[in-house]
PDB file of N, CA and C in Angstrom:
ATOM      1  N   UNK A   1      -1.402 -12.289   1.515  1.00  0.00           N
ATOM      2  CA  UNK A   1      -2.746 -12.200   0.981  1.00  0.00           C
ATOM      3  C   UNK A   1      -3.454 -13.546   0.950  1.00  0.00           C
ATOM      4  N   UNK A   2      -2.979 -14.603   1.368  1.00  0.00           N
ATOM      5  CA  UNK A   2      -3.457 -16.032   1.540  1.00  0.00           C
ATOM      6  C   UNK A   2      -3.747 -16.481   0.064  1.00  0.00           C
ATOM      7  N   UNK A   3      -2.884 -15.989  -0.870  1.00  0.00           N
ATOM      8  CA  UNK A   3      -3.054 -16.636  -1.857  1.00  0.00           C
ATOM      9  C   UNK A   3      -3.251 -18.326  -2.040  1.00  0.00           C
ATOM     10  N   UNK A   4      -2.612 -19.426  -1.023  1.00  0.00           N
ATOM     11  CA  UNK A   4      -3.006 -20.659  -1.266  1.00  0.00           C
ATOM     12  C   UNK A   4      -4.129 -21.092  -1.273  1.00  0.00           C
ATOM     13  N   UNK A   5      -5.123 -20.017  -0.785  1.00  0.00           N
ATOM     14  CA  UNK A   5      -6.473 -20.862  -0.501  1.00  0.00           C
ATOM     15  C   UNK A   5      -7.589 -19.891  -1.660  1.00  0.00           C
ATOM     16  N   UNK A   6      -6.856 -18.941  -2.484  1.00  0.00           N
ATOM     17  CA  UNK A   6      -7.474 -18.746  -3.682  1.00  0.00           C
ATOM     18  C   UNK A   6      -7.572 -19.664  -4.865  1.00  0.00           C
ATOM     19  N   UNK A   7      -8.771 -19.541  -5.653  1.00  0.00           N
ATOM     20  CA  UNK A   7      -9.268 -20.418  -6.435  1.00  0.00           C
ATOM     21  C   UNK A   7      -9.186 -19.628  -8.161  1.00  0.00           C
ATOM     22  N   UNK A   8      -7.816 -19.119  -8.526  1.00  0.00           N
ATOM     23  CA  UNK A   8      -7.710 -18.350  -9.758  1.00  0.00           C
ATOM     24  C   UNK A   8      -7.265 -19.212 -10.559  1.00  0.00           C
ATOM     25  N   UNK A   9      -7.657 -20.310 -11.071  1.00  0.00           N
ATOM     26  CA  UNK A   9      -6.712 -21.317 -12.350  1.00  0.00           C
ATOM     27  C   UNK A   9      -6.988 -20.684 -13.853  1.00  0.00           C
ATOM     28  N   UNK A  10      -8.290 -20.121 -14.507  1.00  0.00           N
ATOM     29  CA  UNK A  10      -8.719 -20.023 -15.467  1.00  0.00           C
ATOM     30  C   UNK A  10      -8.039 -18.879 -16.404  1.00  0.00           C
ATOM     31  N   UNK A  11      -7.981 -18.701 -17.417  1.00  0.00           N
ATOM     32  CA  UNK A  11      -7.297 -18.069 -18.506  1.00  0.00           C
ATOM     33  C   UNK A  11      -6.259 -17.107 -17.474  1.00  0.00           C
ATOM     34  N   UNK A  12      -6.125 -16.063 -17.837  1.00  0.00           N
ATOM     35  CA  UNK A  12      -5.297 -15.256 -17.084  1.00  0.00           C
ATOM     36  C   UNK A  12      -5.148 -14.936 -15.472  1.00  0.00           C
ATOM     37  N   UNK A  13      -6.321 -14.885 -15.041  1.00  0.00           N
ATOM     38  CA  UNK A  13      -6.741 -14.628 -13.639  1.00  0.00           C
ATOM     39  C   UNK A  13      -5.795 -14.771 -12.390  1.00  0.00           C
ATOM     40  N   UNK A  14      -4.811 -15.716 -12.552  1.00  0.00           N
ATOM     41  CA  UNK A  14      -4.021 -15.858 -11.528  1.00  0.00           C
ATOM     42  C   UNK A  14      -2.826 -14.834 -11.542  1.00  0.00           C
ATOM     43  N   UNK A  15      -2.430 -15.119 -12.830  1.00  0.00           N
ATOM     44  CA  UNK A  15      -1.678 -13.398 -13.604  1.00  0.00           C
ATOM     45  C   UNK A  15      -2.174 -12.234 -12.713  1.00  0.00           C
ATOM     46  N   UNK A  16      -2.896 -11.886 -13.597  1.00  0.00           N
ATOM     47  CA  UNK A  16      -3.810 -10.736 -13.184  1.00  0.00           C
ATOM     48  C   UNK A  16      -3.637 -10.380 -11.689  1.00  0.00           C
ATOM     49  N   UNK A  17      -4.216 -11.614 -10.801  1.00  0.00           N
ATOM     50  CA  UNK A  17      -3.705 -11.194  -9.268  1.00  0.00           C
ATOM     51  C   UNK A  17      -2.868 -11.058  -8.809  1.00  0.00           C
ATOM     52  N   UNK A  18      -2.052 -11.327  -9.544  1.00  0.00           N
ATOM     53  CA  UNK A  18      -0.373 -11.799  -9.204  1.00  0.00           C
ATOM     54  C   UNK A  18       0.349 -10.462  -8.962  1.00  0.00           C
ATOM     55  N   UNK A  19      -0.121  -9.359 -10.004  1.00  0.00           N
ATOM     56  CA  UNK A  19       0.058  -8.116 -10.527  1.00  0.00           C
ATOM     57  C   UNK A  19      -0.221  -7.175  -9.338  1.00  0.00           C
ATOM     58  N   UNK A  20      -1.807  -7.311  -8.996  1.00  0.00           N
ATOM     59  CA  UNK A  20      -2.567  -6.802  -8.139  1.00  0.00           C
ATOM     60  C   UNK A  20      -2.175  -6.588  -7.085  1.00  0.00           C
ATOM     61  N   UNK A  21      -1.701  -8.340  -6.389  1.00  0.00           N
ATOM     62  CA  UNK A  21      -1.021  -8.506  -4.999  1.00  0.00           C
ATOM     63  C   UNK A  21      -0.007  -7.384  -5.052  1.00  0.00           C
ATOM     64  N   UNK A  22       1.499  -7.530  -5.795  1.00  0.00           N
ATOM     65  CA  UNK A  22       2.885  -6.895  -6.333  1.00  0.00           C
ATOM     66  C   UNK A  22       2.412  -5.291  -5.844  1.00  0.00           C
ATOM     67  N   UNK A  23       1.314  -4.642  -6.696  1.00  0.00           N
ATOM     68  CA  UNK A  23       0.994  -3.185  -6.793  1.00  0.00           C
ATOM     69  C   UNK A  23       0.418  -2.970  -5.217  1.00  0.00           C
ATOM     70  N   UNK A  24      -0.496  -3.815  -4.856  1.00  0.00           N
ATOM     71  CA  UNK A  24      -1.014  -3.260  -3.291  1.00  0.00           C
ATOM     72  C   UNK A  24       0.481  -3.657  -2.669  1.00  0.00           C
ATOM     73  N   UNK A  25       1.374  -4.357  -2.384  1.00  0.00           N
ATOM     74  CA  UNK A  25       2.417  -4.534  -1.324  1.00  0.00           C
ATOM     75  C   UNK A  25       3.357  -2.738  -1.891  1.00  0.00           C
ATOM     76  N   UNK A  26       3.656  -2.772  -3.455  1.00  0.00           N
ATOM     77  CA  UNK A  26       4.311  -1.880  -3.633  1.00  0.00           C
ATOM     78  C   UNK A  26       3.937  -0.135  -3.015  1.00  0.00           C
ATOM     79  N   UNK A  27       2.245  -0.266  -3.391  1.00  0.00           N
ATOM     80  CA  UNK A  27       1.897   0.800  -2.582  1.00  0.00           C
ATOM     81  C   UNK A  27       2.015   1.260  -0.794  1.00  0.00           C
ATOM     82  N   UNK A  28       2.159   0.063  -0.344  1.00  0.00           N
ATOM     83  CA  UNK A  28       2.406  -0.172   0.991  1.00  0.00           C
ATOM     84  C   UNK A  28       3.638   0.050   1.264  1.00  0.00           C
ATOM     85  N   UNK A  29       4.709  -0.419   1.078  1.00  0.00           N
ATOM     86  CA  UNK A  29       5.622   0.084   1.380  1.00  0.00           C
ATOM     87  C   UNK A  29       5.958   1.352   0.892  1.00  0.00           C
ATOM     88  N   UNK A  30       5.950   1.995  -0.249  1.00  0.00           N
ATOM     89  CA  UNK A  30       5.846   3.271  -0.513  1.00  0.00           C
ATOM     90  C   UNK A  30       5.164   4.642   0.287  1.00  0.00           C
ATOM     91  N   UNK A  31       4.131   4.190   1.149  1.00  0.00           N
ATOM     92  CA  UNK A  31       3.956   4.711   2.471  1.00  0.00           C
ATOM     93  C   UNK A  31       4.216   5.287   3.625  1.00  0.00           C
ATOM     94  N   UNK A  32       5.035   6.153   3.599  1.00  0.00           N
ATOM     95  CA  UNK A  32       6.051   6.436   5.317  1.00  0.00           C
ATOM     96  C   UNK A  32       5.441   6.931   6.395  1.00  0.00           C
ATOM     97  N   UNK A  33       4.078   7.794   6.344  1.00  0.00           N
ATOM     98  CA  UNK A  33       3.765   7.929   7.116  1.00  0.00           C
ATOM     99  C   UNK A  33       3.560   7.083   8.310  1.00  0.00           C
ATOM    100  N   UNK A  34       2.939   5.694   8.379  1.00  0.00           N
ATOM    101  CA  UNK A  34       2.870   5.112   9.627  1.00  0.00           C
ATOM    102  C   UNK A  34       4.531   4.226   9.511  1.00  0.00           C
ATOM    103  N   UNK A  35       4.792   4.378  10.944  1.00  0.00           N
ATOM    104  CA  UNK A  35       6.181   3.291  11.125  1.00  0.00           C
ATOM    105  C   UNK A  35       5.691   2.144  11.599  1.00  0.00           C
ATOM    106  N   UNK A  36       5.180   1.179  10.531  1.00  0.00           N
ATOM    107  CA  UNK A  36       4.584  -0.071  11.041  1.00  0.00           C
ATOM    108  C   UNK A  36       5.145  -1.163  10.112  1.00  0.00           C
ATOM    109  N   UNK A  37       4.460  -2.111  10.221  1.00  0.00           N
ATOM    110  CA  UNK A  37       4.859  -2.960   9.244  1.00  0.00           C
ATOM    111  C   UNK A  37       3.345  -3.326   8.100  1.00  0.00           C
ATOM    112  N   UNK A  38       3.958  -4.192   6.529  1.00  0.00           N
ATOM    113  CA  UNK A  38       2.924  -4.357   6.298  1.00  0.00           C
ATOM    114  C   UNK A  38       1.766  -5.118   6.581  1.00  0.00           C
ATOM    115  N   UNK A  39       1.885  -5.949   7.385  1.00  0.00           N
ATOM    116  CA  UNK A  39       0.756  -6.091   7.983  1.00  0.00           C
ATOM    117  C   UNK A  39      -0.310  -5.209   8.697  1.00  0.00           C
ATOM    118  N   UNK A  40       0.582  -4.378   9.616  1.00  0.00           N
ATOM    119  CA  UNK A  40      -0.020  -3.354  10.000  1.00  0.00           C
ATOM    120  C   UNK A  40      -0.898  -2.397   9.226  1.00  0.00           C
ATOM    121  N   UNK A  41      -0.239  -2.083   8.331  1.00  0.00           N
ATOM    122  CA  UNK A  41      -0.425  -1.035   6.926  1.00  0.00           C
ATOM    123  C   UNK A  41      -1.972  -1.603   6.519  1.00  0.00           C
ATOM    124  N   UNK A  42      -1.777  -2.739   5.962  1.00  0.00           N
ATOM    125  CA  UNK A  42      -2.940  -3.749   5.683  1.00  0.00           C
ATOM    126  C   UNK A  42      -4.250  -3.365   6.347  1.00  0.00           C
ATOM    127  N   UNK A  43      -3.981  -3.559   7.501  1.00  0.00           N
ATOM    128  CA  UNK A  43      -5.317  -3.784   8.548  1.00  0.00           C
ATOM    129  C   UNK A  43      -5.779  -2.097   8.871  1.00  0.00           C
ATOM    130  N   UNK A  44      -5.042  -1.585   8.908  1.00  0.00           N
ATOM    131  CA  UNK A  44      -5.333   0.444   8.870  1.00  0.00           C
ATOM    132  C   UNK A  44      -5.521   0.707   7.908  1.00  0.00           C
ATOM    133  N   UNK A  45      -5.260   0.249   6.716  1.00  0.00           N
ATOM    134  CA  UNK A  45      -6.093   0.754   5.325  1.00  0.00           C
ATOM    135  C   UNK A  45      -7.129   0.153   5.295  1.00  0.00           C
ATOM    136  N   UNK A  46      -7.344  -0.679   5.878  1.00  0.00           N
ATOM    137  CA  UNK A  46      -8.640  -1.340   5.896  1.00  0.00           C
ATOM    138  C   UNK A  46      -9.792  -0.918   6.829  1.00  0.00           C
ATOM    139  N   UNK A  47      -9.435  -0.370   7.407  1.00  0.00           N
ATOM    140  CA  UNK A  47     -10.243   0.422   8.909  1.00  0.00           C
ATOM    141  C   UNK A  47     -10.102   1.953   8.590  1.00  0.00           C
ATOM    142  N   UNK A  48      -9.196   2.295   8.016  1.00  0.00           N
ATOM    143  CA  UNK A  48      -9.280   3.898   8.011  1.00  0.00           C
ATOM    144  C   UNK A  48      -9.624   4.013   6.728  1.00  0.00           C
ATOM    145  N   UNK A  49     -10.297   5.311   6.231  1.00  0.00           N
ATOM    146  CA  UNK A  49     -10.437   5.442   4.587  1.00  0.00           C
ATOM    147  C   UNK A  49      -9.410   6.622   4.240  1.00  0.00           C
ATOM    148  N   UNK A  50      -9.367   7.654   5.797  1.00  0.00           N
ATOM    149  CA  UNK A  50      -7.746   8.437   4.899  1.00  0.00           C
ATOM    150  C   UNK A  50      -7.121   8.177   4.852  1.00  0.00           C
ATOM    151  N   UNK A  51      -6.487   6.744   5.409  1.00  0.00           N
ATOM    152  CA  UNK A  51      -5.277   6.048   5.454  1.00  0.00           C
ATOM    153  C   UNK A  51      -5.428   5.810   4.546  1.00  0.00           C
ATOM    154  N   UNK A  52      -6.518   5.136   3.772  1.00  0.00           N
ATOM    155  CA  UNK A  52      -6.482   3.867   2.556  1.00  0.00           C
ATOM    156  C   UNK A  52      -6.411   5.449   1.718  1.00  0.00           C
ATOM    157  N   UNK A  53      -6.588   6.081   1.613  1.00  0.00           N
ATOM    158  CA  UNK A  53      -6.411   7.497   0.422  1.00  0.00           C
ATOM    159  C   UNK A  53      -5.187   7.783   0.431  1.00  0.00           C
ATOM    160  N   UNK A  54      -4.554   8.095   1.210  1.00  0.00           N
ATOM    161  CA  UNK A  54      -2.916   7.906   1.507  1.00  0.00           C
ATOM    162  C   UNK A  54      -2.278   7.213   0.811  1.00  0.00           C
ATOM    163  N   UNK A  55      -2.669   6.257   1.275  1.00  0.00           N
ATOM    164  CA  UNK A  55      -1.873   5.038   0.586  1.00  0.00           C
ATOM    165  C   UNK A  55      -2.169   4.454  -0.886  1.00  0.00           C
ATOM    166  N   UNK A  56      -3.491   5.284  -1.129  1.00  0.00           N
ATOM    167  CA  UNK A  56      -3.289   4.680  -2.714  1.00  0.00           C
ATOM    168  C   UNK A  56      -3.363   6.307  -3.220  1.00  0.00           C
ATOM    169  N   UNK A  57      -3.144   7.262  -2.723  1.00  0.00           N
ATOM    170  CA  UNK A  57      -2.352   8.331  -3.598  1.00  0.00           C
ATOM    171  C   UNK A  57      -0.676   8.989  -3.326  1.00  0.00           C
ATOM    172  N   UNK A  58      -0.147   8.212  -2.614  1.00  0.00           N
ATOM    173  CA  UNK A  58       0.918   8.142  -2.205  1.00  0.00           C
ATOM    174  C   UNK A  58       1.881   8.468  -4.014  1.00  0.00           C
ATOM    175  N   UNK A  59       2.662   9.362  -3.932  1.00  0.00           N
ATOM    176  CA  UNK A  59       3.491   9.897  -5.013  1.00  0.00           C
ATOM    177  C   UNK A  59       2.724  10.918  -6.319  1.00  0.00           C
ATOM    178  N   UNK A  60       1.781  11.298  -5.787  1.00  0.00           N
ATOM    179  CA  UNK A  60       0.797  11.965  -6.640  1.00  0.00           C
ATOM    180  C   UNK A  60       0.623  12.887  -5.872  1.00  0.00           C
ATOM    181  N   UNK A  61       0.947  14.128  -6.819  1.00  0.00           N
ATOM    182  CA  UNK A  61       0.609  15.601  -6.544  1.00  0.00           C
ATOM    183  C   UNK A  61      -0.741  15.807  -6.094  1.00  0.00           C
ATOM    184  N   UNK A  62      -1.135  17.036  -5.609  1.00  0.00           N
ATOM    185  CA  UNK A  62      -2.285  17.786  -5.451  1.00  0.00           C
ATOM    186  C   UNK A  62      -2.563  18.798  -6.293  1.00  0.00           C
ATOM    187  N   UNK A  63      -3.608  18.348  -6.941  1.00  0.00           N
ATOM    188  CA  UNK A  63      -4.147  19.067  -8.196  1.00  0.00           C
ATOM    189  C   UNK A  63      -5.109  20.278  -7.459  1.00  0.00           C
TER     190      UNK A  63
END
């Protein structure tokens, strides 16, 4: 996520992303449909929106 060239020093904030980063990689690999890597994963959730729905409802029923 190029965290070195982020600018988070102030009260919690770097925390906070720290968390953020952890949960988007965790959702990514939790993913099976594509056999890619996460990088890959990355750049197709980013270009697709049912991918990116996929992938952030990945382990959640259908209501």
């Amino acid at each position: 996520f190029d965290e070195d060239s982020c600018r988070l020093r102030s009260g919690n904030a770097a925390e906070n992303m720290a968390i953020m980063n952890k949960t988007a990689l965790n959702m990514l690999k939790n993913e099976k449909t594509a056999k890619v890597g996460i990088k890959s994963k990355r750049l197709k959730a980013g270009w697709d929106e049912e991918y990116l729905m996929k992938v952030l409802t990945v382990g959640k029923l259908a209501v």
